[in-house]
Protein backbone atom coordinates (compact mmCIF):
# COMPACT_ATOMS: atom_id res chain seq x y z
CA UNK A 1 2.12 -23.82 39.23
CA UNK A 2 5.60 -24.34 37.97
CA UNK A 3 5.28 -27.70 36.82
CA UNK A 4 2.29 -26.45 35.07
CA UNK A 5 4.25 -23.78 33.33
CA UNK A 6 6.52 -26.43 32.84
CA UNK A 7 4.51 -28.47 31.07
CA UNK A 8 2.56 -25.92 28.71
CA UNK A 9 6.23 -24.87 27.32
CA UNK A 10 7.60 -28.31 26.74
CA UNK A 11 4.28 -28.98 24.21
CA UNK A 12 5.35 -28.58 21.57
CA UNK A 13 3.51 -29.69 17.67
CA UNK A 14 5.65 -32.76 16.14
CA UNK A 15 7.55 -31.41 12.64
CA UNK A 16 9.77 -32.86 9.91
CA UNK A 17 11.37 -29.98 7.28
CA UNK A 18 10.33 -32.13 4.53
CA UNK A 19 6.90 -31.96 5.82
CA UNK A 20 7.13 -27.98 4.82
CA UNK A 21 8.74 -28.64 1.25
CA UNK A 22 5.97 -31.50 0.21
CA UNK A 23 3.61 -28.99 1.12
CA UNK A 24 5.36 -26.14 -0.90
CA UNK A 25 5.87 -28.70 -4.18
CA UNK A 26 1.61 -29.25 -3.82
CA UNK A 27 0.88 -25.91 -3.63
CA UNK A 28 3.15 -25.48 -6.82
CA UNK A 29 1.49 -28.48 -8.54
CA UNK A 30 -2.04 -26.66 -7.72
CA UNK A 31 -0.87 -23.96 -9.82
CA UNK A 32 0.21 -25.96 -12.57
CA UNK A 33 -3.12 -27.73 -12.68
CA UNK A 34 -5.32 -24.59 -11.88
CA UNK A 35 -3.63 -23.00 -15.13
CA UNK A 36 -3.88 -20.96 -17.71
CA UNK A 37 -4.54 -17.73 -16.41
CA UNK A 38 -4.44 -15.18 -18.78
CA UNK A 39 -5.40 -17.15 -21.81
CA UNK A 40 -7.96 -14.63 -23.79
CA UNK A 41 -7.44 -11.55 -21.75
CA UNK A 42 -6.02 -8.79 -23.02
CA UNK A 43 -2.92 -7.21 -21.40
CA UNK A 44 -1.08 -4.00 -21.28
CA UNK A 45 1.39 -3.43 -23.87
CA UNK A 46 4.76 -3.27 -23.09
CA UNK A 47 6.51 -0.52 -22.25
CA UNK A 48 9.65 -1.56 -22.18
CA UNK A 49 12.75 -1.56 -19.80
CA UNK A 50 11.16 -1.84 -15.69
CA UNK A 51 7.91 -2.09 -17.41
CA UNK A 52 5.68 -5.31 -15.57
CA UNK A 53 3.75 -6.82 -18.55
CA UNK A 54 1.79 -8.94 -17.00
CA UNK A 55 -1.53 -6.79 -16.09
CA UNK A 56 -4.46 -6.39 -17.52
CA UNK A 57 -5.16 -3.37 -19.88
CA UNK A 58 -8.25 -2.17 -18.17
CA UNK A 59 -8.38 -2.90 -14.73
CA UNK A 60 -11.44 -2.32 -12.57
CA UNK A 61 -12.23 -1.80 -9.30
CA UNK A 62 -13.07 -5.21 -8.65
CA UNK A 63 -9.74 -6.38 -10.04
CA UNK A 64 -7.94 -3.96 -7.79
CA UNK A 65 -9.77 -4.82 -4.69
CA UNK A 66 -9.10 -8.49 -4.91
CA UNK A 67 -5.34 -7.90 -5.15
CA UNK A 68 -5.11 -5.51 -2.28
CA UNK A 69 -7.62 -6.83 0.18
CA UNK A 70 -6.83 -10.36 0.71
CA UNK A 71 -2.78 -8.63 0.53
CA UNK A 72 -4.04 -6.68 3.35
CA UNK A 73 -5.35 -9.45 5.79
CA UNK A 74 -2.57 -11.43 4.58
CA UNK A 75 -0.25 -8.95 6.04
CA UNK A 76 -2.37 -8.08 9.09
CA UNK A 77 -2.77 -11.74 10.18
CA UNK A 78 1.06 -12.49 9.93
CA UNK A 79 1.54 -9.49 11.67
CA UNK A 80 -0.47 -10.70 14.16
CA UNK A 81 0.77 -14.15 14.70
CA UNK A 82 4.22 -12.77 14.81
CA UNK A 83 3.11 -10.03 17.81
CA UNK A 84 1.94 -12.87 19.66
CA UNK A 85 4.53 -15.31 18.83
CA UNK A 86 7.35 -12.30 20.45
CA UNK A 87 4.81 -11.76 23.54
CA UNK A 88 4.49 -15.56 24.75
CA UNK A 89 9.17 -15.21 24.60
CA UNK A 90 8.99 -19.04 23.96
CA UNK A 91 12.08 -20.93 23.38
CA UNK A 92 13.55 -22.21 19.99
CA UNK A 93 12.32 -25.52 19.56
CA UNK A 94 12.40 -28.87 17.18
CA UNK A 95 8.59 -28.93 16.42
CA UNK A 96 6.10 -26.03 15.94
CA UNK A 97 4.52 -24.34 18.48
CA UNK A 98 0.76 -23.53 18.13
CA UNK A 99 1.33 -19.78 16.37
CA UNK A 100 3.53 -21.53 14.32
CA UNK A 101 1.03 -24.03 13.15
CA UNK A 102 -1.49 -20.90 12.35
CA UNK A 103 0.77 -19.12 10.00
CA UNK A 104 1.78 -22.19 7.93
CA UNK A 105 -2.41 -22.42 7.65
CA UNK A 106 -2.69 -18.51 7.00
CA UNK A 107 0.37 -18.92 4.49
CA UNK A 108 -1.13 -21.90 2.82
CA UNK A 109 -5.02 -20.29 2.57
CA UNK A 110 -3.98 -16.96 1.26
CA UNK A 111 -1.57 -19.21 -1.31
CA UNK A 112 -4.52 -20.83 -2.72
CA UNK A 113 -6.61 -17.45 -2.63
CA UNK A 114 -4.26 -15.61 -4.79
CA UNK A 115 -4.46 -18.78 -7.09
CA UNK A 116 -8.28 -18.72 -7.76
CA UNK A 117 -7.97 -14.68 -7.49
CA UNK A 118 -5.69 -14.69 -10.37
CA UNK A 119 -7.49 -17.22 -12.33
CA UNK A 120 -11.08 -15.51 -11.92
CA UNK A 121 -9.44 -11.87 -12.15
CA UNK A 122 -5.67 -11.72 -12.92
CA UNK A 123 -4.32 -9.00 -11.62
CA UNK A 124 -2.14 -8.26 -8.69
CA UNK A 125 -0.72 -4.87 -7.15
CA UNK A 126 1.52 -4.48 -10.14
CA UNK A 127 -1.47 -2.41 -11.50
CA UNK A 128 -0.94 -0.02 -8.88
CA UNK A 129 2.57 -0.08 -8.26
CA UNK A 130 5.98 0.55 -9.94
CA UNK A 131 8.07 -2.95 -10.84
CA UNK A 132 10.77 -1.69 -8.59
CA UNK A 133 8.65 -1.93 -5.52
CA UNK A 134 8.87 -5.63 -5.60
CA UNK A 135 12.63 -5.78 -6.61
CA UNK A 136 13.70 -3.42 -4.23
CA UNK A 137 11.40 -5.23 -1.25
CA UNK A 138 12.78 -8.04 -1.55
CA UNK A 139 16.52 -6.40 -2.17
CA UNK A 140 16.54 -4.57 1.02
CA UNK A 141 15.69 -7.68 2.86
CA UNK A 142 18.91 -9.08 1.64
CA UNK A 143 20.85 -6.53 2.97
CA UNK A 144 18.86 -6.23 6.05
CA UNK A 145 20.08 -10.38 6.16
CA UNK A 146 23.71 -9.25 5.55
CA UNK A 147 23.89 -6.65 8.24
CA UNK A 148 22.10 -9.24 11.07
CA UNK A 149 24.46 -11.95 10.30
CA UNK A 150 27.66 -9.81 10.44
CA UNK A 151 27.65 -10.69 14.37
CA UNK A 152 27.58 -14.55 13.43
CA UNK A 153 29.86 -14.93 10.33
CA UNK A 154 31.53 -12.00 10.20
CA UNK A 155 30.98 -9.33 6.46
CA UNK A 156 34.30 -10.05 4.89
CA UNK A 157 36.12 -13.34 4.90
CA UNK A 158 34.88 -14.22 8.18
CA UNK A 159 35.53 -10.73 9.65
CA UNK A 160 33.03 -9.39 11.84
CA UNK A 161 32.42 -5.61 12.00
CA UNK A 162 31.86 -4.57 15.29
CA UNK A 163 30.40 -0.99 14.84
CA UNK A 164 27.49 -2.39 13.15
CA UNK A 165 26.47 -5.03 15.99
CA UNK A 166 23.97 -2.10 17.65
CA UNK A 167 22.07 -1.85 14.16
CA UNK A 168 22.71 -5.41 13.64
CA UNK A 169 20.69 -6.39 16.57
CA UNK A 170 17.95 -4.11 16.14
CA UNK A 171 17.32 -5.71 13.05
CA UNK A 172 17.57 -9.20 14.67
CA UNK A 173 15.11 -8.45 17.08
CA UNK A 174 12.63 -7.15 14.44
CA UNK A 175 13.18 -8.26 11.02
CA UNK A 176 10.46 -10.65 11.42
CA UNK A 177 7.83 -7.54 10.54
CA UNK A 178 9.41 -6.24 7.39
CA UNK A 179 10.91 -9.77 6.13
CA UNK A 180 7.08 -10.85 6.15
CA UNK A 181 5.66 -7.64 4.67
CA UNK A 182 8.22 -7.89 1.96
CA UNK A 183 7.60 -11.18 1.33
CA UNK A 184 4.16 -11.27 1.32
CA UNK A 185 3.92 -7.75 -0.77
CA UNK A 186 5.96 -9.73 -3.49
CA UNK A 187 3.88 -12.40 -3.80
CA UNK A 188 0.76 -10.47 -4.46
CA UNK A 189 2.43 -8.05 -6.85
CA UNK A 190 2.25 -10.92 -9.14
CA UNK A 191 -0.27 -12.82 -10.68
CA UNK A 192 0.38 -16.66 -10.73
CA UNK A 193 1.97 -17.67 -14.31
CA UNK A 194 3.40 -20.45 -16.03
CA UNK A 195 6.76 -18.74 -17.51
CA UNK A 196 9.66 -20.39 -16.24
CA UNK A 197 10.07 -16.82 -14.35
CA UNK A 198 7.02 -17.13 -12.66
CA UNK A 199 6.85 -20.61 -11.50
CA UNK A 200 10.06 -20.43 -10.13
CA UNK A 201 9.39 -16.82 -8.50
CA UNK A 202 6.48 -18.64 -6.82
CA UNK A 203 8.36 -21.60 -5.42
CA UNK A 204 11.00 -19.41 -4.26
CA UNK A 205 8.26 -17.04 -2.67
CA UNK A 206 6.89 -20.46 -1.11
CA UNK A 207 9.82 -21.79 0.82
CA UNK A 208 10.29 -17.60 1.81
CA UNK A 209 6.67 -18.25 3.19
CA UNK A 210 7.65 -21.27 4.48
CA UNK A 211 10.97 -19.97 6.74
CA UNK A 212 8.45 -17.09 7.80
CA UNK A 213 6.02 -19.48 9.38
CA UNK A 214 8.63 -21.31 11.34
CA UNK A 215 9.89 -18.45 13.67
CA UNK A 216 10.55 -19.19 17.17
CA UNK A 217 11.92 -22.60 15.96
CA UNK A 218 15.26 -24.32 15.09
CA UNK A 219 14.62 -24.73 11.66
CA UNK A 220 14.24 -20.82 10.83
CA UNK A 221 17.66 -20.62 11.98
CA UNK A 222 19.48 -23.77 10.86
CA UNK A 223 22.52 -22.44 9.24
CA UNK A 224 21.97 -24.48 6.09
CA UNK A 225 18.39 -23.87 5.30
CA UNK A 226 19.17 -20.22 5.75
CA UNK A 227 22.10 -20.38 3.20
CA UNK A 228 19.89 -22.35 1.07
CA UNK A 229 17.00 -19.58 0.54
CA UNK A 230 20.11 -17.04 0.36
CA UNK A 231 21.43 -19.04 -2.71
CA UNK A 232 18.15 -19.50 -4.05
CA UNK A 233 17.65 -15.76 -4.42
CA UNK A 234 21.05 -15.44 -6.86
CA UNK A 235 20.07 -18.74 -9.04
CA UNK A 236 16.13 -17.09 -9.25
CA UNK A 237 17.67 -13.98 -10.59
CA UNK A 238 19.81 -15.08 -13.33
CA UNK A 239 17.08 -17.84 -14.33
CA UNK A 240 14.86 -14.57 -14.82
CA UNK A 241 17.66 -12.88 -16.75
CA UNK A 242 18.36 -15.26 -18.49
CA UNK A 243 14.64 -16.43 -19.50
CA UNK A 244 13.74 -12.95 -19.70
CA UNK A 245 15.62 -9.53 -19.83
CA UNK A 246 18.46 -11.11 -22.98
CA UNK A 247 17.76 -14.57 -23.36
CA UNK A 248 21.20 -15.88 -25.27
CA UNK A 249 23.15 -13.04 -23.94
CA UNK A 250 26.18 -13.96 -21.24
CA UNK A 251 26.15 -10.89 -19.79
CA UNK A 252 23.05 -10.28 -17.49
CA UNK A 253 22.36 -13.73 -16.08
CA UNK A 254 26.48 -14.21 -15.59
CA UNK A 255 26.31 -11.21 -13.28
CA UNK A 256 23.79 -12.54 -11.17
CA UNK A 257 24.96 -15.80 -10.93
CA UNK A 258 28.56 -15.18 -10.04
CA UNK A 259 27.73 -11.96 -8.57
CA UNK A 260 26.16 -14.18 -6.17
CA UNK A 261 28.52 -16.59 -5.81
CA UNK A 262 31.39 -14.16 -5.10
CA UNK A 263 29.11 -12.91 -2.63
CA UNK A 264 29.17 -16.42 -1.04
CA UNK A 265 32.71 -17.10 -1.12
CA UNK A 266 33.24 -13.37 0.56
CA UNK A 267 30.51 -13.76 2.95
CA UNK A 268 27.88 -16.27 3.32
CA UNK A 269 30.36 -19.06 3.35
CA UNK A 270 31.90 -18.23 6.65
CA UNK A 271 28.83 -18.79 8.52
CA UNK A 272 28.25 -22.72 7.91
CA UNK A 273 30.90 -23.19 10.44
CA UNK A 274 33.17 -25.21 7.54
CA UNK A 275 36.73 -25.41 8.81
CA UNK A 276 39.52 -24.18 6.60
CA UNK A 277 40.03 -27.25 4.05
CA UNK A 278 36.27 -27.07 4.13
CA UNK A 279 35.93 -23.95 2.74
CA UNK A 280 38.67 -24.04 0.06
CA UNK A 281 37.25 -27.97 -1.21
CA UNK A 282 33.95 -25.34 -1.88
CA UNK A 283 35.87 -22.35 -2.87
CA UNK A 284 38.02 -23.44 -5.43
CA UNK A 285 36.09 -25.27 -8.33
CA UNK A 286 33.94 -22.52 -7.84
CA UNK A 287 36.72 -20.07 -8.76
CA UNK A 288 37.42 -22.76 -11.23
CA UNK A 289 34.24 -22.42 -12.75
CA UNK A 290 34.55 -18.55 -12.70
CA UNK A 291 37.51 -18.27 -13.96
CA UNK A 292 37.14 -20.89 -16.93
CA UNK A 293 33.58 -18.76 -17.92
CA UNK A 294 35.48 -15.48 -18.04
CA UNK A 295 38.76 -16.26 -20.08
CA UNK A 296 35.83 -17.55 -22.66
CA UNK A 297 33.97 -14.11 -21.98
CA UNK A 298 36.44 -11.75 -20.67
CA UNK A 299 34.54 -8.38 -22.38
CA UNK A 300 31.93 -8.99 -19.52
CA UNK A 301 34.15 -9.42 -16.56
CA UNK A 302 33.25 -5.94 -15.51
CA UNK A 303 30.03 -6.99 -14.52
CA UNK A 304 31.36 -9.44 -11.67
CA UNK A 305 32.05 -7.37 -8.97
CA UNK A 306 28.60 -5.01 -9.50
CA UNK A 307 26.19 -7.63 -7.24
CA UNK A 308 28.93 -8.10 -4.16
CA UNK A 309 29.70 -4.32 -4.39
CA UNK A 310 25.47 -3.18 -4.44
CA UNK A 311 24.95 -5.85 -1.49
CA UNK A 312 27.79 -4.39 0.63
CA UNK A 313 27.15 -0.76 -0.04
CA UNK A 314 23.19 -1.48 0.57
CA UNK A 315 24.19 -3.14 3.63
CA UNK A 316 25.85 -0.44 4.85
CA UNK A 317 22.62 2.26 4.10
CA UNK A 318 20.15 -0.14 6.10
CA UNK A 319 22.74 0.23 8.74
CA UNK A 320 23.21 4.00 9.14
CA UNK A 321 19.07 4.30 8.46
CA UNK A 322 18.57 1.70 11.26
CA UNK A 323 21.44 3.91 13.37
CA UNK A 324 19.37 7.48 12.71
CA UNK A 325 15.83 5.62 13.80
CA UNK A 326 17.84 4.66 17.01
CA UNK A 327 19.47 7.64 17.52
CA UNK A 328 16.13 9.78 17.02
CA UNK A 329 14.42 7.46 19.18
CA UNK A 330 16.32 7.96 22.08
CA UNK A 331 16.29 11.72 21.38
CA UNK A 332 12.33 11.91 21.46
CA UNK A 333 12.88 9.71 24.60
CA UNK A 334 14.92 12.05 26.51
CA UNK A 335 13.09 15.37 25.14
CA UNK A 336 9.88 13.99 27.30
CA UNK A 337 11.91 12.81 30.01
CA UNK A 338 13.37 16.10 30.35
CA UNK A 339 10.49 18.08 29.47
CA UNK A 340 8.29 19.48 32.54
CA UNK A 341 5.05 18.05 34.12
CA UNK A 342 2.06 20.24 32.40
């Protein structure tokens, strides 16, 4: 029986990372061949500042129930595969194990649903819901990110902040659930496009997909794949500020973009395990950079610190929410412990 057992958790599915990115770059070169998509429909009109434009002016039911039904069993059957991924406690291996081979299949079928859903009826849960939904899904998962990692590369210049280790694990032990609601959520919000917003939204959204399939493996926690899709998030931002909110203007897409990278140098760096001359051959044409851009600019320099200083204060909120749930949990614990037989 014990060689047995053995044996079923050594097999284990053969996998190559590139194997995960060709797949994301065909999915991405279905949508460019599957498009346009709203060519002769007729969209809201814009409302202006956190306003989503893309949606269609009169919706119907059948529009809405495409979007939020195949979101629904999207969610459910990730849900699912993660619940049974936790319950079989395998160990973190080079290859995929069989739940893992069942959400990159669930990932990939709902990815090519929402493609011919948005090309036959457009529009996504952005009909329904507020623009900051998505943002702030997506934000909090970021934090949520920050505050996990504080145990492995420390919050501040490789300092590691001990009183937040108890909410810190919590989240470790469970972020799978939200990460993948987020993510998934923020993929359906949108219909599929072909702004320079959208299509790199949706490859973003598709290597997010991609590290949420892979739990339970040494790739979902290699250090630099991690960093990657951290990284990724800061250049997708200013490319959509930049593109989008003030196209021309320094301002918006400059905060982003070295927003994030100050958040980098401060944080993120620390965990790749770089030793000292390491970290300053990254560090310093970066600062370089930086400071170069704002002696040209210098009346926007008051932007830099606002995405480090959001992430850290964020990160701190998830921590003390994640602290109460804890702390009322074991109080509704103890209440029927304590609380006589009837």
């Amino acid at each position: 029986m014990t060689q047995q057992l053995t044996a079923n958790e050594e097999h284990v599915l053969p996998y190559k990372h590139w194997w995960g990115l060709l797949g994301c770059a065909g999915l991405m070169g279905v949508i460019l061949m599957m498009g346009p998509y709203s060519e002769g429909l007729v969209l809201a009109p814009d409302r202006g500042d956190m306003w989503y434009f893309w949606q269609l002016q009169e919706p119907s039911a059948i529009t809405r129930l495409t979007a939020w039904l195949p979101f629904s069993l999207h969610w459910i059957a990730m849900w699912f595969l993660i619940s049974r991924g936790r319950s079989e406690r395998p160990r973190y291996v080079f290859g995929l194990h069989s739940f893992n081979l069942w959400a990159i299949a669930v990932n990939a079928l709902f990815i090519l649903l929402h493609i011919a859903q948005t090309k036959l009826f457009y529009d996504g849960l952005a009909q329904d819901t507020h623009e900051a939904t998505s943002l702030g899904s997506v934000v909090i998962m970021l934090f949520a990110i920050m505050l996990m990692e504080n145990r492995r590369r420390g919050l501040v210049f490789g300092k590691k902040l001990k009183f937040m280790y108890e909410a810190g694990d919590v989240v470790r032990r469970y972020h799978g659930y939200y990460f993948s609601w987020a993510i998934i959520y923020t993929f359906w919000y949108h219909p599929v496009e072909l702004t320079q917003g959208h299509l790199a939204g949706f490859a973003y959204m598709f290597l997010l997909l991609l590290q949420g399939s892979l739990f339970f493996t040494r790739f979902h926690v290699n250090r630099w794949w991690t960093m990657s899709l951290e990284l990724l998030f800061v250049t997708h931002g200013a490319l959509v500020a930049y593109f989008i909110m003030q196209k021309g203007q320094n301002g918006p897409w400059s905060m982003f973009l070295f927003g994030g990278v100050t958040l980098f140098l401060i944080t993120q760096m620390h965990g790749l395990g770089l030793s000292r001359r390491g970290k300053l051959m990254i560090a310093l044409p970066l600062i370089t950079i930086m400071a170069t851009f704002y002696m040209i600019f210098p009346e926007i320099v008051g932007s830099l610190p606002r995405v480090p200083l959001i992430n850290y204060t964020g990160t701190f909120l998830v921590m003390i929410v994640v602290w109460l749930l804890l702390r009322f949990g074991r109080l509704v614990k103890w209440m029927r412990a304590d609380s006589p037989p009837v």
